[in-house]
Each structure stands twice: as C-alpha cells, then as structure tokens.
Protein backbone atom coordinates (compact mmCIF):
# COMPACT_ATOMS: atom_id res chain seq x y z
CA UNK A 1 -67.33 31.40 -11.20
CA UNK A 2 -71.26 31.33 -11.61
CA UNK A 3 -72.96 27.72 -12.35
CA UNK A 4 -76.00 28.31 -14.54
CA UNK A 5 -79.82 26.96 -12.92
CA UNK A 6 -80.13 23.49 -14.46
CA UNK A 7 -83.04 20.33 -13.42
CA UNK A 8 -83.04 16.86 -13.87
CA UNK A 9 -86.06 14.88 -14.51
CA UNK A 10 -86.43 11.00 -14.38
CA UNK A 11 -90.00 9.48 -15.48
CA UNK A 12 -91.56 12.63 -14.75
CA UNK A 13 -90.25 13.46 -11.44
CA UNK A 14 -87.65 16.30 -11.11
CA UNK A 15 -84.75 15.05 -9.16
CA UNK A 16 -82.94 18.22 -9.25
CA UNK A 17 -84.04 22.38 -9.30
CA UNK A 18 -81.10 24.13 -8.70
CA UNK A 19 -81.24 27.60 -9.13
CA UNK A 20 -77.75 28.44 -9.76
CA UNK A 21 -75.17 30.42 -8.08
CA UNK A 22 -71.62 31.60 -7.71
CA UNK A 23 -68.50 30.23 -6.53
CA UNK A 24 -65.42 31.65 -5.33
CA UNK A 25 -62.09 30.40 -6.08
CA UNK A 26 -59.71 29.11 -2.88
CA UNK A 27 -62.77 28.12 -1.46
CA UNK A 28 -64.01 24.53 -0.31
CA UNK A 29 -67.69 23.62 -0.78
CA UNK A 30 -69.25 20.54 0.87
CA UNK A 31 -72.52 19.22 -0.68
CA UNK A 32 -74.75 17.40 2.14
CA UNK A 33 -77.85 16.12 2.11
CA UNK A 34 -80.19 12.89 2.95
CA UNK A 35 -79.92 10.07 0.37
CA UNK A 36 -81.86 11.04 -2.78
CA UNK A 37 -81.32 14.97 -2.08
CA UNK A 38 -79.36 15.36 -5.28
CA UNK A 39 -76.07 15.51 -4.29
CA UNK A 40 -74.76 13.26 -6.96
CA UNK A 41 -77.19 13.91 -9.44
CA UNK A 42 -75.65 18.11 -9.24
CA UNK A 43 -72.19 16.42 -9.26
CA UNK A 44 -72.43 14.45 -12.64
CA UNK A 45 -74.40 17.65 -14.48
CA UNK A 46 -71.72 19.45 -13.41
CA UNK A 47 -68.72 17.53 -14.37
CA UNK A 48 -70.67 17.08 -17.64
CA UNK A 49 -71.13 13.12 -17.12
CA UNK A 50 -74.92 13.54 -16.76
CA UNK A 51 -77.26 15.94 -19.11
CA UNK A 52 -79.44 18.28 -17.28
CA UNK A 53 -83.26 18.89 -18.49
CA UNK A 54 -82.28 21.70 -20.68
CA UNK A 55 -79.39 21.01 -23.03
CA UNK A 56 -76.19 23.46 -22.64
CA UNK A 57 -73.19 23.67 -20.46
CA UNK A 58 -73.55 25.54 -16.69
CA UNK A 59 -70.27 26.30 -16.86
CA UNK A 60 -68.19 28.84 -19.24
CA UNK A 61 -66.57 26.67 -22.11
CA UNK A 62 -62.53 27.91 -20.50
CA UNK A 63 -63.25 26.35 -16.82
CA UNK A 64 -61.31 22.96 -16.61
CA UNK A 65 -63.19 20.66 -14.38
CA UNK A 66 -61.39 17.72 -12.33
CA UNK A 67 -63.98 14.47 -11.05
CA UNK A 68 -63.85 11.71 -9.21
CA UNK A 69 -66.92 9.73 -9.01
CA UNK A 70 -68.37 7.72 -5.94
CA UNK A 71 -66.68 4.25 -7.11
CA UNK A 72 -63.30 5.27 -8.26
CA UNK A 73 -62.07 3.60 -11.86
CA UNK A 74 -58.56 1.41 -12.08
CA UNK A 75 -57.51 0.55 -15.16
CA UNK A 76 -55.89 -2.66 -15.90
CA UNK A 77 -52.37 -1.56 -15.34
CA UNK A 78 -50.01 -0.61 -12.67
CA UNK A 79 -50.80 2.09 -10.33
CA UNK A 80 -48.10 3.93 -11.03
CA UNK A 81 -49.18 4.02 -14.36
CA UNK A 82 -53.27 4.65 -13.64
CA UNK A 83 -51.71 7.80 -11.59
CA UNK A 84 -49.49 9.15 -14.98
CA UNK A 85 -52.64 9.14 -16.62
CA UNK A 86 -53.29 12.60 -15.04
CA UNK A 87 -50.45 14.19 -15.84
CA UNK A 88 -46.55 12.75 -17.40
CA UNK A 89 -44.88 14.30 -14.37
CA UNK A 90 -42.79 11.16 -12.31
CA UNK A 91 -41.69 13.29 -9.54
CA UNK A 92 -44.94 14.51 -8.65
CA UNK A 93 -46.56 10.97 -9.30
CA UNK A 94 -43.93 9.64 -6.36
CA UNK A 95 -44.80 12.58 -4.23
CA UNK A 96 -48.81 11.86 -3.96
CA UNK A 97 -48.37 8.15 -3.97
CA UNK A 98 -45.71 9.21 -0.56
CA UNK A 99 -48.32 11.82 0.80
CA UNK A 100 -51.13 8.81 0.37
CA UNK A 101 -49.33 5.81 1.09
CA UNK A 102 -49.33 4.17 -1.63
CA UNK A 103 -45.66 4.26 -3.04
CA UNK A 104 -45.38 0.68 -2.12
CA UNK A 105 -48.35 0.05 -4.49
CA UNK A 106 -47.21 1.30 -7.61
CA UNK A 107 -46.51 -1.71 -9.16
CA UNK A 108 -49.33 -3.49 -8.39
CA UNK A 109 -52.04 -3.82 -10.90
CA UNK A 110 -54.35 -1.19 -10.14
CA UNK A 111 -57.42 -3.23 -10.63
CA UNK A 112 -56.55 -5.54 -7.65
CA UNK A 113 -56.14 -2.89 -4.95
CA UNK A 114 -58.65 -2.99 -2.78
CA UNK A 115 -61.37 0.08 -2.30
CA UNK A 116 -59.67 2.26 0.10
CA UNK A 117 -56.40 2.05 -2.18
CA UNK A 118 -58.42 2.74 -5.30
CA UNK A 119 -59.93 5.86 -3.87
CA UNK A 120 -56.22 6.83 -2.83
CA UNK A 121 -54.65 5.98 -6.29
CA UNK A 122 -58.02 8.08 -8.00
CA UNK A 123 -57.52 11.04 -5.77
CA UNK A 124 -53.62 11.05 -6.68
CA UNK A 125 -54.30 10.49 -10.69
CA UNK A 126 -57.07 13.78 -10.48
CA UNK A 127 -54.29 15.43 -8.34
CA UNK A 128 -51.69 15.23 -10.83
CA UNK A 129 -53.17 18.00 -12.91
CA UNK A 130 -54.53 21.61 -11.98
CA UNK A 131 -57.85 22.30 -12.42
CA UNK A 132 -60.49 25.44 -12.20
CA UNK A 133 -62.98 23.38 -10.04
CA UNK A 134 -63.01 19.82 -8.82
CA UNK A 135 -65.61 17.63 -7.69
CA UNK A 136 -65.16 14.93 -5.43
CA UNK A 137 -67.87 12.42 -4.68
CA UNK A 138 -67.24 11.04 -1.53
CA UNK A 139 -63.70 10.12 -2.31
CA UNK A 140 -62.97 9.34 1.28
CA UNK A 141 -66.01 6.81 1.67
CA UNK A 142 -63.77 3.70 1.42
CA UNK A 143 -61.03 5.01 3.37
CA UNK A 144 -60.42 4.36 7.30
CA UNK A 145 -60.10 6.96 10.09
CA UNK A 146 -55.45 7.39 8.69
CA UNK A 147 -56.08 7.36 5.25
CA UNK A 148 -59.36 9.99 5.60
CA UNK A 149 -56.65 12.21 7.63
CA UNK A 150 -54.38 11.93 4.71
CA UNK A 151 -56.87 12.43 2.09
CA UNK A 152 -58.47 15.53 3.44
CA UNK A 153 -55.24 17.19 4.28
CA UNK A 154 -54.15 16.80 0.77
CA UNK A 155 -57.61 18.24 -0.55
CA UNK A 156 -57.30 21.25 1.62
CA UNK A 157 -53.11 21.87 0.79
CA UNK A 158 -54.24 21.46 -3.52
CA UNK A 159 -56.94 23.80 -3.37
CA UNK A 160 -54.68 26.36 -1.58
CA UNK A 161 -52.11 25.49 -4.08
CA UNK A 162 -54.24 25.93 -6.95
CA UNK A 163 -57.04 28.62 -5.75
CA UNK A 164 -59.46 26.29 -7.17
CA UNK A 165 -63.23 25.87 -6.46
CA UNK A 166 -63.78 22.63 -4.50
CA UNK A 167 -66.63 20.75 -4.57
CA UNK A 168 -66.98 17.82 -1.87
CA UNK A 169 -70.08 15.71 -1.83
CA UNK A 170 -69.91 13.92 1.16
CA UNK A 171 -72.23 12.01 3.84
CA UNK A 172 -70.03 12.78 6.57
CA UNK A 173 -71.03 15.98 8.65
CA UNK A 174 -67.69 15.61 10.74
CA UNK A 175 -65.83 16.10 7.08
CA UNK A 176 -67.99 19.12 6.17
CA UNK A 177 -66.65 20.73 9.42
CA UNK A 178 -62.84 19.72 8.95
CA UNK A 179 -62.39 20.66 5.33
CA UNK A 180 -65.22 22.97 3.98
CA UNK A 181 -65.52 27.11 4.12
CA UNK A 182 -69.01 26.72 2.78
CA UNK A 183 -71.74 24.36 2.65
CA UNK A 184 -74.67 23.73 0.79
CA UNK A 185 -77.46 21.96 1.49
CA UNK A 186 -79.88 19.89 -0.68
CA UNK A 187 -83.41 18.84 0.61
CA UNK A 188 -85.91 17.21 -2.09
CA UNK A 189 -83.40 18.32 -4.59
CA UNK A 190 -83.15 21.92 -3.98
CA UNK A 191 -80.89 24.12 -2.64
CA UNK A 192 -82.32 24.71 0.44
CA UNK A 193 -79.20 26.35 2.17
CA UNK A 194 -75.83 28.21 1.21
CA UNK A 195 -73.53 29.46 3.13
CA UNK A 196 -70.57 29.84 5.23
CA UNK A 197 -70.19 26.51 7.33
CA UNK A 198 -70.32 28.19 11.00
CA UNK A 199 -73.56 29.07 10.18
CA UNK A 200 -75.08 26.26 8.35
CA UNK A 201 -73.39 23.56 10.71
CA UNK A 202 -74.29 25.36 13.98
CA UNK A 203 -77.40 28.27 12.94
CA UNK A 204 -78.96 26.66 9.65
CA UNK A 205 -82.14 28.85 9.20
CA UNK A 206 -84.23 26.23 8.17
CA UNK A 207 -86.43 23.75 9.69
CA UNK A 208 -85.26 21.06 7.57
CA UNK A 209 -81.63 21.67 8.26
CA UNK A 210 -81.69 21.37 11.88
CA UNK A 211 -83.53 18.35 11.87
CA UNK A 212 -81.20 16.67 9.46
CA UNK A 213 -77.97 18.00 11.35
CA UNK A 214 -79.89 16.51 14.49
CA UNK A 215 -80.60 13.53 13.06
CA UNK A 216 -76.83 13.07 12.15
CA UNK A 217 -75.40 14.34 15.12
CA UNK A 218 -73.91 17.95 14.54
C-alpha cells in the first residue's frame, strides 16, 4: 500500500512534510515522536479527518480505513449498542466485550463509562469490522498496566487475522517494542526514521533518535 507525500501548514508554519512511503500488509507500524512531531497531525490526514496542504486523497479510493482518535467517542446509548455500531454481528460484539472486559458493561450507557472503559468499548466498536489499514491514536493512553495487556494482545491477534496495515501512534516506547514490526519516527514533523523496530529502538542512525530514545529510556 503506498501513502502519497502530503504537508500541513497552520499560520504559515508547516507542521507536517512527509514524503510518502509504502506499507506492507500484516505488518504493525508504531508512530513515535516528541509532542508536536506530527504524529497526530499524519494520523487525521490519513484517516481523512484532517485536509493536507494539497487537496486529494494519499490513499487509493478501494483501501477501507478503520480510526480511533486520541479521546475515544460514546454515544448516548448502551455500550452494547455503541459497539453494534461497527458491525450488526451479536456474537462477535459479546466476544470483544469478553476479550476486553467489558461484558459486564454493556448495558450501561456508554457515555458514563469512565476513560479507560471508553477506550475499551472504541477499540471493540472499530474491531467489529475488517479493515485495509487502521489507525490507532494512542488507544491504550487511558488504560492501566491489565487492560493495556488486553488491548495490545487483541491489536496484534486482528491484524494477523486480517493482514491489515496497522498504524499505532503512541507515546509509549515500551508499546512500540511489544506490538510493532516497524517504526517510524517523526522529528520537527518529518520522517526522520523508518524501519524495522530492532534497529530503530536499539541502532537508530540518527542523532536525533538516540537522544529522544535516551531521553525516554529505551
């Protein structure tokens, strides 16, 4: 799957340069970065939330694309219900809320859960449907150390389910290692390095990798 170059530009300052490049499918990409690298900013033009500088989707028009933003969105009803929104399948629904921990949830009304059980319920409702790529914006921020465990091992089990392209934004360098093949790195908004994670994590090339994977503790 190749993603087309696209920018972004707010008040004259370009946020984003990112020169484009191909993904595999099966594969797990984490997106790190420092706070203001970009990481978001590539996640909405992607998912098609956010318009890029130049007009025109980065993706071809047949790719189906799954997202779940940073804060995670409950509608007013039930979480059961929230989690058929992404697909009229009961059996599976039950399943995810099981694998998640949230079966005993499902009649509450979403919009009272608290953040860690919104995230949960989110991740189930995108999970309920099969996509070409799916981008995750730190879906596990909210969670504890358990529900992180259970997150991540459902992540890793879809995408070998579905042999989709994964894209995980995430803060967390400890996550990149668990559940990511590759990684990319953002600095100032650019792609600064690609590339399996053994080498990134552990042998970045760049100056300004090593000092942020210092700085973070890798």
């Amino acid at each position: 799957m190749n993603i087309a170059a696209c920018s972004k530009t707010y008040d004259g300052i370009k946020v984003l340069d990112f020169p484009g490049l191909t993904l595999h499918p099966g594969t797990v990409y984490s997106v790190i970065g420092a706070n203001g690298s970009g990481k978001s900013t590539f996640a909405k033009i992607l998912a098609g939330i956010l318009p890029a500088d130049k007009r025109g989707s980065l993706l071809e028009p047949s790719i189906s694309v799954g997202y779940m933003p940073q804060k995670s969105y409950a509608f007013r009803m039930s979480t059961r219900t929230n989690i058929l929104l992404g697909g009229n399948d009961e059996a599976k629904a039950k399943q995810l809320m099981d694998v998640l921990q949230i079966r005993h949830l499902e009649r509450k009304r979403a919009n009272h859960l608290s953040g860690g059980e919104t995230a949960r319920m989110a991740l189930a409702r995108l999970m309920m449907k099969n996509f070409d790529l799916v981008i995750l914006d730190e879906p596990t921020a909210a969670m504890d150390m358990e529900t992180t465990g259970m997150a991540e091992t459902l992540i890793s089990d879809y995408v070998k389910e579905t042999k989709c392209i994964l894209l995980l934004v995430t803060h967390s360098l400890q996550q990149a290692r668990r559940v990511a093949d590759e990684v990319l790195f953002l600095y100032k908004g650019q792609l600064l390095e690609a590339g399996r994670k053994e080498i990134v994590l552990y042998t970045p090339v760049h100056e300004q990798t090593r000092r942020f994977l210092e700085f973070y503790g890798v």
